[in-house]
N, C-alpha and C. Protein backbone atom coordinates (compact mmCIF):
# COMPACT_ATOMS: atom_id res chain seq x y z
N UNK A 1 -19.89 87.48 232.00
CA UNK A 1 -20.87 88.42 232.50
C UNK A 1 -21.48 89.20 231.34
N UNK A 2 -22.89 89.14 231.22
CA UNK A 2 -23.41 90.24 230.02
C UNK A 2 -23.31 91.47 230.55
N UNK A 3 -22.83 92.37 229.59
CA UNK A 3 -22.99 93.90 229.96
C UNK A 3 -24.03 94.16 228.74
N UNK A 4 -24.18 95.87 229.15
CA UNK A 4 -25.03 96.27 228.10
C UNK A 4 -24.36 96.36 226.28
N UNK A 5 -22.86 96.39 226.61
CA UNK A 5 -22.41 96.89 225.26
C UNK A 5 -22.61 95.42 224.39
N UNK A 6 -22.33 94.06 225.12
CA UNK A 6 -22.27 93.16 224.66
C UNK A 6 -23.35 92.92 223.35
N UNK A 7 -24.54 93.25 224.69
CA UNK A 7 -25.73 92.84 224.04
C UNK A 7 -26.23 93.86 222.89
N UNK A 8 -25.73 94.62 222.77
CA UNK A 8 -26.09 96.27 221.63
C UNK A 8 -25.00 95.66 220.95
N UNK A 9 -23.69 95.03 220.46
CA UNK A 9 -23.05 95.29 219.69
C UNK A 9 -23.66 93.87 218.73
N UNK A 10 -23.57 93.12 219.88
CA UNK A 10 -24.34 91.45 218.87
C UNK A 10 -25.98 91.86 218.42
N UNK A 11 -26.43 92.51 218.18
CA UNK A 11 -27.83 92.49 217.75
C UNK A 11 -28.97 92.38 218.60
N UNK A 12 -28.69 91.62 220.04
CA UNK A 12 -29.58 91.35 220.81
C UNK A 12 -30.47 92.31 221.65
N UNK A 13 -31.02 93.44 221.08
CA UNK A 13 -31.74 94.73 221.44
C UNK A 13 -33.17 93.89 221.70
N UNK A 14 -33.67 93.18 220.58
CA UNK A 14 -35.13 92.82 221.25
C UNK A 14 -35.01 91.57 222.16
N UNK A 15 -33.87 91.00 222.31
CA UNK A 15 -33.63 90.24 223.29
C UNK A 15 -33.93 90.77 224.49
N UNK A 16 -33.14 92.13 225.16
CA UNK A 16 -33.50 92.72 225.51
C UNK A 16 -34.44 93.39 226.32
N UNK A 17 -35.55 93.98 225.14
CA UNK A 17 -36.59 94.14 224.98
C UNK A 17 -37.95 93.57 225.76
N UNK A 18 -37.58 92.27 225.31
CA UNK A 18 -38.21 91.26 225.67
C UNK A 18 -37.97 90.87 227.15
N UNK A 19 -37.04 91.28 227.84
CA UNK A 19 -36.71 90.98 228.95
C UNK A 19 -37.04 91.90 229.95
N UNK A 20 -37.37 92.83 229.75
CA UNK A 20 -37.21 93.78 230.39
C UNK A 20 -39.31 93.96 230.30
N UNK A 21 -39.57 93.78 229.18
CA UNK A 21 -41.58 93.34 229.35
C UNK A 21 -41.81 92.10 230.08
N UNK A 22 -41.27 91.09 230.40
CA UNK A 22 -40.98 90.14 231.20
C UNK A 22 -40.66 89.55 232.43
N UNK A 23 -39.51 90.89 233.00
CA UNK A 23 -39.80 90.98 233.94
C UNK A 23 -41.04 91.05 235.16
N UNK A 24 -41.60 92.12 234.80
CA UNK A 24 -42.94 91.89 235.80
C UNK A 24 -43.73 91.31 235.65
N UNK A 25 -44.08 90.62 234.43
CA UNK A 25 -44.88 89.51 234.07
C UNK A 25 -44.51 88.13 235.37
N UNK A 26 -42.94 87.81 234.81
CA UNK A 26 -42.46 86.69 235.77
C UNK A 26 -42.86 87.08 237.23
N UNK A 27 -42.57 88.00 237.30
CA UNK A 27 -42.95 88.96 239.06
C UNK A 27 -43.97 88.62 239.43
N UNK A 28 -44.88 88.97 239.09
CA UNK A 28 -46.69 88.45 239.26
C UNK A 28 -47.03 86.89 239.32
N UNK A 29 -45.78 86.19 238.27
CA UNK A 29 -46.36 84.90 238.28
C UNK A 29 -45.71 84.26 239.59
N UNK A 30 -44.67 84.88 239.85
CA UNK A 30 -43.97 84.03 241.04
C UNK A 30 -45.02 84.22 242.60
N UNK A 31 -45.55 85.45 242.64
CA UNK A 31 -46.12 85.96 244.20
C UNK A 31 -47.21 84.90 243.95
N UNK A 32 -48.04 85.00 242.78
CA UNK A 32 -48.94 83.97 242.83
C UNK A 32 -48.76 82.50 243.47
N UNK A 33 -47.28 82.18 242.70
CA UNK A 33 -46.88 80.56 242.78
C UNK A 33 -46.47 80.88 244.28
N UNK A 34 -46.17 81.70 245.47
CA UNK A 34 -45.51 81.30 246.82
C UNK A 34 -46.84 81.93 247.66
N UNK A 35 -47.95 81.78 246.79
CA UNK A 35 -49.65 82.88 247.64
C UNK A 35 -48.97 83.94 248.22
N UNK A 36 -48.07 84.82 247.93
CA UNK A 36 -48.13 85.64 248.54
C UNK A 36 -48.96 87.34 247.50
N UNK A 37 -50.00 86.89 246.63
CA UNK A 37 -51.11 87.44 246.06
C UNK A 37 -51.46 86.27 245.25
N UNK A 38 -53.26 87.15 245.19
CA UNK A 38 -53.53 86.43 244.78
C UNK A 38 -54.41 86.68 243.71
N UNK A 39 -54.92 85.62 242.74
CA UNK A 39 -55.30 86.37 241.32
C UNK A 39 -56.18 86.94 241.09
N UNK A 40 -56.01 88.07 240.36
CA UNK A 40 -57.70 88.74 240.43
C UNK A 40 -57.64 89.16 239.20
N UNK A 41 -58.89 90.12 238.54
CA UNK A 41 -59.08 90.77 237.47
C UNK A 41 -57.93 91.79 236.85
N UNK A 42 -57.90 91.97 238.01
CA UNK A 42 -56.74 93.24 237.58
C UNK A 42 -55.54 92.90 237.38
N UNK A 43 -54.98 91.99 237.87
CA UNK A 43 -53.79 91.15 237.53
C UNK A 43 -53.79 90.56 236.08
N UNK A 44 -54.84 90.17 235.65
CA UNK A 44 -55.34 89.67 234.18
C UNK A 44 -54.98 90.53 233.02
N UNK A 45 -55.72 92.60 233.84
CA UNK A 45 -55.79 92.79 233.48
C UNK A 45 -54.35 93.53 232.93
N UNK A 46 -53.34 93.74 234.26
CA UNK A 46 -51.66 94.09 233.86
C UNK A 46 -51.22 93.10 233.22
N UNK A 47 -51.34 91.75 233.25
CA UNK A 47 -50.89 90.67 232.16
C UNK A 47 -50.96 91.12 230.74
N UNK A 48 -51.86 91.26 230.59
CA UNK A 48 -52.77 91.12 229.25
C UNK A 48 -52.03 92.92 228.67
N UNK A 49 -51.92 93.94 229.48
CA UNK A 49 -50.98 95.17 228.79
C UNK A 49 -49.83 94.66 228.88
N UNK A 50 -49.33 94.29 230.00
CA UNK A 50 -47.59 94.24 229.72
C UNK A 50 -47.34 92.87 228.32
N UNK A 51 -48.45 91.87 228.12
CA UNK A 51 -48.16 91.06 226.67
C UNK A 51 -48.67 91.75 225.91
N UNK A 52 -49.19 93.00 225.87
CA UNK A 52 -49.72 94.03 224.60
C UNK A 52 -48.92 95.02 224.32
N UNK A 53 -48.05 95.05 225.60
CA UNK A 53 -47.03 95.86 225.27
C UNK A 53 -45.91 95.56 224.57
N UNK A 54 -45.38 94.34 224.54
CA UNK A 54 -44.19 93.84 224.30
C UNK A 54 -44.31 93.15 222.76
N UNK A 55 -45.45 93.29 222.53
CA UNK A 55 -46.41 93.34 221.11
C UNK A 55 -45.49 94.09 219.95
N UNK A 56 -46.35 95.20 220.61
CA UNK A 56 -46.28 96.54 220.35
C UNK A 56 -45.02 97.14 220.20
N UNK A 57 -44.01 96.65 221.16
CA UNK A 57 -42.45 96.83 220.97
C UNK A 57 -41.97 96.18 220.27
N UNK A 58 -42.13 94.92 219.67
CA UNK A 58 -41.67 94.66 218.70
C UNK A 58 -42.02 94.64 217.37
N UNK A 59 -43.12 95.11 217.61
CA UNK A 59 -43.32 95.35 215.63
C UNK A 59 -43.99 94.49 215.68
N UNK A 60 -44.74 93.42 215.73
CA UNK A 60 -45.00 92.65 215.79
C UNK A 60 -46.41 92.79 215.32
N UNK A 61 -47.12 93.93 215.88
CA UNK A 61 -48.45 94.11 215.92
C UNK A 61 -48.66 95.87 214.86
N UNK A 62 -47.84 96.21 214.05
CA UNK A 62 -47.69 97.26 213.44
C UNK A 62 -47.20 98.69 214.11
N UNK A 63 -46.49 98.27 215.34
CA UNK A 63 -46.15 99.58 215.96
C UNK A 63 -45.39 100.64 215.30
N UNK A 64 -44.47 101.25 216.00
CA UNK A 64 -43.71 102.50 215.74
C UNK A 64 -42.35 101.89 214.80
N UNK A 65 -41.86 100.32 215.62
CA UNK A 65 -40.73 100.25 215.13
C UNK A 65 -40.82 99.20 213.74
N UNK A 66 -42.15 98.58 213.28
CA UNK A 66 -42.42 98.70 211.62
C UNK A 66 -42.73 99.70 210.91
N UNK A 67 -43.21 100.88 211.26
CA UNK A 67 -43.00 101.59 210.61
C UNK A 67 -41.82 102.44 210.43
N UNK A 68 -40.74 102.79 211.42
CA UNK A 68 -39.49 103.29 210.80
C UNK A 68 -38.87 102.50 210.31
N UNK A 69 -39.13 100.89 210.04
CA UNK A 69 -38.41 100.17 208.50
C UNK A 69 -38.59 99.89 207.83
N UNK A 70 -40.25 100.64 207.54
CA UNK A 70 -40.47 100.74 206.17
C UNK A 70 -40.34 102.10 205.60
N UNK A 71 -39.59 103.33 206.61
CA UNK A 71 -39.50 104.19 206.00
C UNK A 71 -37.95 104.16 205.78
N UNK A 72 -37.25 103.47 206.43
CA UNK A 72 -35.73 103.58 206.29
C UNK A 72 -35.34 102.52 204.85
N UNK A 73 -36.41 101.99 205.15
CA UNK A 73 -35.94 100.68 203.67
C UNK A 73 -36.23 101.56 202.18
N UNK A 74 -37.04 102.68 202.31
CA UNK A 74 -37.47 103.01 201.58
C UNK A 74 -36.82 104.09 200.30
């Protein structure tokens, strides 16, 4: 069973991370796949933040958490 300590003690934080921006992504894609909604702009347009978000959480795109390791490396 994963617990939370597991995953904080092995490194796996943006594992994580990643899972948790993912969630509602998968959410949206599933109602689509059983029609129970259906696609529109605005759905595009929560896609398109929650993958800008998860960006953004990882550093990936120059967020918060590259810059505290380039100040901690420093």
């Amino acid at each position: 069973m994963f617990t939370w300590d597991i995953g904080m003690k092995r490194g796996r934080v943006r594992l994580l991370g990643l899972l948790f921006y993912a969630t509602p992504l998968c959410s949206i894609l599933v109602l689509i796949a059983f029609d129970l909604a259906t696609p529109s702009p605005s759905l595009l347009v929560a896609a398109l933040l929650i993958c800008g978000g998860a960006l953004i959480g990882s550093g990936m795109l120059g967020g918060p958490v590259s810059q505290r390791r380039k100040t901690a490396a420093a």
